[in-house]
N, C-alpha and C. Protein backbone atom coordinates (compact mmCIF):
# COMPACT_ATOMS: atom_id res chain seq x y z
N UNK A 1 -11.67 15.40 7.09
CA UNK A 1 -11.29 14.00 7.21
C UNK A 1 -11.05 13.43 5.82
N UNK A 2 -9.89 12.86 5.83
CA UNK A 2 -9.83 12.17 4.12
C UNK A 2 -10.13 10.35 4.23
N UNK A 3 -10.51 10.48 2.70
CA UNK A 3 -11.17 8.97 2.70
C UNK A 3 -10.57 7.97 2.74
N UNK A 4 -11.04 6.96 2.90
CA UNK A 4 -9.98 5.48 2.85
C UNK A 4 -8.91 5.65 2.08
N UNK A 5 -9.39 5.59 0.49
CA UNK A 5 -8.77 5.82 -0.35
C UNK A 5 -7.61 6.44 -0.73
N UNK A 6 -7.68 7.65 -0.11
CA UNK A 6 -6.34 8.71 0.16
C UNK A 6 -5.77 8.47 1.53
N UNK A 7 -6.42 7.76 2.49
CA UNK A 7 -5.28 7.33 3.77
C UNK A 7 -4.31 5.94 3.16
N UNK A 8 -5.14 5.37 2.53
CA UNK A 8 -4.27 4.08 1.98
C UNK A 8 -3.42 4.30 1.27
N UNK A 9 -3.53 5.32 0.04
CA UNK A 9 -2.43 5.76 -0.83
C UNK A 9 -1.62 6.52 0.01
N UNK A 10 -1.90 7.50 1.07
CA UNK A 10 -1.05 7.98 1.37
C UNK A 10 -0.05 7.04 2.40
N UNK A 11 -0.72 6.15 2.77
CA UNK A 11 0.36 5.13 4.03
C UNK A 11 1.06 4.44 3.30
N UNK A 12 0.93 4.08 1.94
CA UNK A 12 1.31 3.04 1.23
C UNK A 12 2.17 3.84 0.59
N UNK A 13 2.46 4.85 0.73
CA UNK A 13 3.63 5.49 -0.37
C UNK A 13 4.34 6.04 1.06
N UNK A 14 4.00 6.05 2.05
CA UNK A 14 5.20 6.52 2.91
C UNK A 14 5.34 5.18 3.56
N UNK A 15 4.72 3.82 3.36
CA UNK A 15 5.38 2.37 4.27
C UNK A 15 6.53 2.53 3.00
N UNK A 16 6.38 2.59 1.82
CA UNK A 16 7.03 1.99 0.49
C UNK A 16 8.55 3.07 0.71
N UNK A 17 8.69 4.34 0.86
CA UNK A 17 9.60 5.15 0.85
C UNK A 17 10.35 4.65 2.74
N UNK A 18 9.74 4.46 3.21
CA UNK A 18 10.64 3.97 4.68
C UNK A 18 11.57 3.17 4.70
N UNK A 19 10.81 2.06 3.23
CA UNK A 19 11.54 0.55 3.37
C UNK A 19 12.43 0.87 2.22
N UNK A 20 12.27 2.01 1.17
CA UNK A 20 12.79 2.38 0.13
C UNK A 20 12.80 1.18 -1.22
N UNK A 21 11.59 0.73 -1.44
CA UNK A 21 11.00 0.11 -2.71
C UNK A 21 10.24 0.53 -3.08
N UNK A 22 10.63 0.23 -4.65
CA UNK A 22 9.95 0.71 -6.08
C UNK A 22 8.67 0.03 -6.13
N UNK A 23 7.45 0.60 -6.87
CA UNK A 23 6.70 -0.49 -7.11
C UNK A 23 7.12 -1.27 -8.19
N UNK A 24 7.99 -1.83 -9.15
CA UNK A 24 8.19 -2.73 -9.89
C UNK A 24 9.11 -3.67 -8.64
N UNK A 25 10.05 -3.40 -7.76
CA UNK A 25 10.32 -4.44 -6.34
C UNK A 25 9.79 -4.93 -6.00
N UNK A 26 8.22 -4.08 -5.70
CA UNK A 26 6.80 -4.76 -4.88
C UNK A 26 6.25 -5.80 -5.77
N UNK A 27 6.25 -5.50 -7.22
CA UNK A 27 6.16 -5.96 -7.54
C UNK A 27 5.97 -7.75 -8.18
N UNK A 28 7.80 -7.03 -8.06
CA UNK A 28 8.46 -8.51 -8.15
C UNK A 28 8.34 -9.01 -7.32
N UNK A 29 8.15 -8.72 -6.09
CA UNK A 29 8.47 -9.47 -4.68
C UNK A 29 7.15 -10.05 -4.49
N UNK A 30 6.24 -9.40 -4.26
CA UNK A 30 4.55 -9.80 -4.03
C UNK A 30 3.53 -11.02 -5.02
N UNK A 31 4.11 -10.44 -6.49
CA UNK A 31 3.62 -10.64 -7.65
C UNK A 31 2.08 -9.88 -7.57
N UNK A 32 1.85 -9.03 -6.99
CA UNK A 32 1.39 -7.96 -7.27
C UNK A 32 1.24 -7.46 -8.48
N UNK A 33 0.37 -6.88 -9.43
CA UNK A 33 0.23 -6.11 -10.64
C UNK A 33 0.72 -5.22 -10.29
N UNK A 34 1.45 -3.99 -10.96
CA UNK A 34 2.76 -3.46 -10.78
C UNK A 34 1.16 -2.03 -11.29
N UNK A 35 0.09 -2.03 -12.06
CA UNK A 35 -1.16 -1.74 -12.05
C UNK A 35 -1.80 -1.54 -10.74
N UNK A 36 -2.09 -2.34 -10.39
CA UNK A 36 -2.70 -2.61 -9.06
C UNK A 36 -1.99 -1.64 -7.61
N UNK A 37 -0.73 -1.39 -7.58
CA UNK A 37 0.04 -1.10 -6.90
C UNK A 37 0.08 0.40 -7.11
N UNK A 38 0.05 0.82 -8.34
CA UNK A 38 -0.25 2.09 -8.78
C UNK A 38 -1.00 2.80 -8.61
N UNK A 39 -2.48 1.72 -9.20
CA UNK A 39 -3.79 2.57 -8.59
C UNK A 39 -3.94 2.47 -7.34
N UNK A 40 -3.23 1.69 -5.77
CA UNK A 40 -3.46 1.75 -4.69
C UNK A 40 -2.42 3.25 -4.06
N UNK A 41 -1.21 3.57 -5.00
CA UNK A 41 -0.76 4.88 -4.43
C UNK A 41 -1.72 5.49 -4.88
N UNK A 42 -2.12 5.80 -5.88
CA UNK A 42 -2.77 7.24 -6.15
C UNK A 42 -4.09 7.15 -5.54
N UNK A 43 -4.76 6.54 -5.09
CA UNK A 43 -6.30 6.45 -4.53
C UNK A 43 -7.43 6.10 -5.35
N UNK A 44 -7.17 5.62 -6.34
CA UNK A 44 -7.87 5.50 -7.39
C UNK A 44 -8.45 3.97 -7.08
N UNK A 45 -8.70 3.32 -5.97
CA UNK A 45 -9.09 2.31 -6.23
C UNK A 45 -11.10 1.91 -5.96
N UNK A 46 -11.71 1.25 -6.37
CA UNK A 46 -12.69 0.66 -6.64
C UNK A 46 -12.27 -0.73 -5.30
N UNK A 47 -11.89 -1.21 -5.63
CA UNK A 47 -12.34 -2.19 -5.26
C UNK A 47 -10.94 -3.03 -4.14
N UNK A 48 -10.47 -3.22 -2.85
CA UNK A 48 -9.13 -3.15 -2.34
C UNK A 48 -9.46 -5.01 -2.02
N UNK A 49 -8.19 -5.76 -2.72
CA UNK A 49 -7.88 -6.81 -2.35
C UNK A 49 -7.26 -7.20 -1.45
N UNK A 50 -7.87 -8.08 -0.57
CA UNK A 50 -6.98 -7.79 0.83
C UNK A 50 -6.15 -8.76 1.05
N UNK A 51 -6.00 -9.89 0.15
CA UNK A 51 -4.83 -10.83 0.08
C UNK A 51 -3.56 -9.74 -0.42
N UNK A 52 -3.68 -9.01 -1.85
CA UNK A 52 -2.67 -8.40 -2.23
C UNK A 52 -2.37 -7.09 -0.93
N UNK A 53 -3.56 -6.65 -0.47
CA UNK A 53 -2.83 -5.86 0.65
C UNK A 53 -2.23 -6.61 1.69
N UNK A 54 -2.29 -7.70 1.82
CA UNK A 54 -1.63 -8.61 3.23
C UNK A 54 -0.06 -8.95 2.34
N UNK A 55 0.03 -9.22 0.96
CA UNK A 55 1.09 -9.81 0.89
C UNK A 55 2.13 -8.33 0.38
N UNK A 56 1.39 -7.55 -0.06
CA UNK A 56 2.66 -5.74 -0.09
C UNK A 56 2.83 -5.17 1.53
N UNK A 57 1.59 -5.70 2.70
CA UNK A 57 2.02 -5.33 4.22
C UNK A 57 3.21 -6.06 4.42
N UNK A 58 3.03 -7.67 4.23
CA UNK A 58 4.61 -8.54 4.80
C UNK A 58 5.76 -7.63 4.38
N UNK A 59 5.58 -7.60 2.92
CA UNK A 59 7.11 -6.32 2.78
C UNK A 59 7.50 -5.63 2.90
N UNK A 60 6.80 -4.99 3.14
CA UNK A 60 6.46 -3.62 3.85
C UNK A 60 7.03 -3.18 5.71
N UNK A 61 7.00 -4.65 6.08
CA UNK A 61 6.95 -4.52 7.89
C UNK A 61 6.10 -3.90 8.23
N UNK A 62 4.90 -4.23 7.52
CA UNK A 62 3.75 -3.22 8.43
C UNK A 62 2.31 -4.55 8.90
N UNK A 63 1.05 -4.23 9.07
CA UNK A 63 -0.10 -4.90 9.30
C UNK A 63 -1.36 -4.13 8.19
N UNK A 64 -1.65 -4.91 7.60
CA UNK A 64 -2.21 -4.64 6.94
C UNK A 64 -3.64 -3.55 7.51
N UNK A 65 -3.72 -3.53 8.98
CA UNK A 65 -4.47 -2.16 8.97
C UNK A 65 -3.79 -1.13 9.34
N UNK A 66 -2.72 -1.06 9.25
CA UNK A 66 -1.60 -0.38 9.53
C UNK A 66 -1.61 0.86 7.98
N UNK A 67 -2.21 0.39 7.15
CA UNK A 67 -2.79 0.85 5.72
C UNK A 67 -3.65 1.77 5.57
N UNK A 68 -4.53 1.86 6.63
CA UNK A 68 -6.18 2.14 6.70
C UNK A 68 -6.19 3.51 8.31
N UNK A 69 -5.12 3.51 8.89
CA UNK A 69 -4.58 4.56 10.09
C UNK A 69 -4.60 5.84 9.63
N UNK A 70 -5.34 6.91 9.52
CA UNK A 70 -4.66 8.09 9.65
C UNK A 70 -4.03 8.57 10.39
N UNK A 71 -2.84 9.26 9.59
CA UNK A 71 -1.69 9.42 10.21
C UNK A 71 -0.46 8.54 10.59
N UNK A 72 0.68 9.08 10.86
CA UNK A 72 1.91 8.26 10.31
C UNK A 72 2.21 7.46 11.61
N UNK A 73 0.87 6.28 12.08
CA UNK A 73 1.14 5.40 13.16
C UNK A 73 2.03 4.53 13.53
N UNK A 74 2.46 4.08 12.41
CA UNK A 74 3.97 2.69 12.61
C UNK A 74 5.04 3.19 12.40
């Protein structure tokens, strides 16, 4: 079973490649730390903000537990 951490990076780099945006797009678009967005692909995160995950889900077309699913649910 893999951890939050690596289901989130991994949903978040295949919501991001579906919709086909960069994280500097997400960026711009969210105002997101372009940081923040980085360490949420790679799994590296400590600590998950769930405003910034609600406002990279809106762009995304996804739900923000739509993030947290193993496996490629949406």
């Amino acid at each position: 079973m893999e951890t939050l951490n690596n289901i989130l990076a991994t949903n978040l780099r295949v919501a991001m490649a579906k919709e086909n945006i960069t994280t500097t797009k997400l960026h711009l678009i969210t105002g997101v730390s372009r940081s923040s967005i980085t360490e949420y692909r790679k799994g590296n995160i400590k600590q998950v903000n769930l405003e910034s995950l609600s406002k990279i889900s809106e762009v995304l077309n996804i739900k923000p537990s739509d993030l947290f699913i193993e496996g490629d649910s949406y």
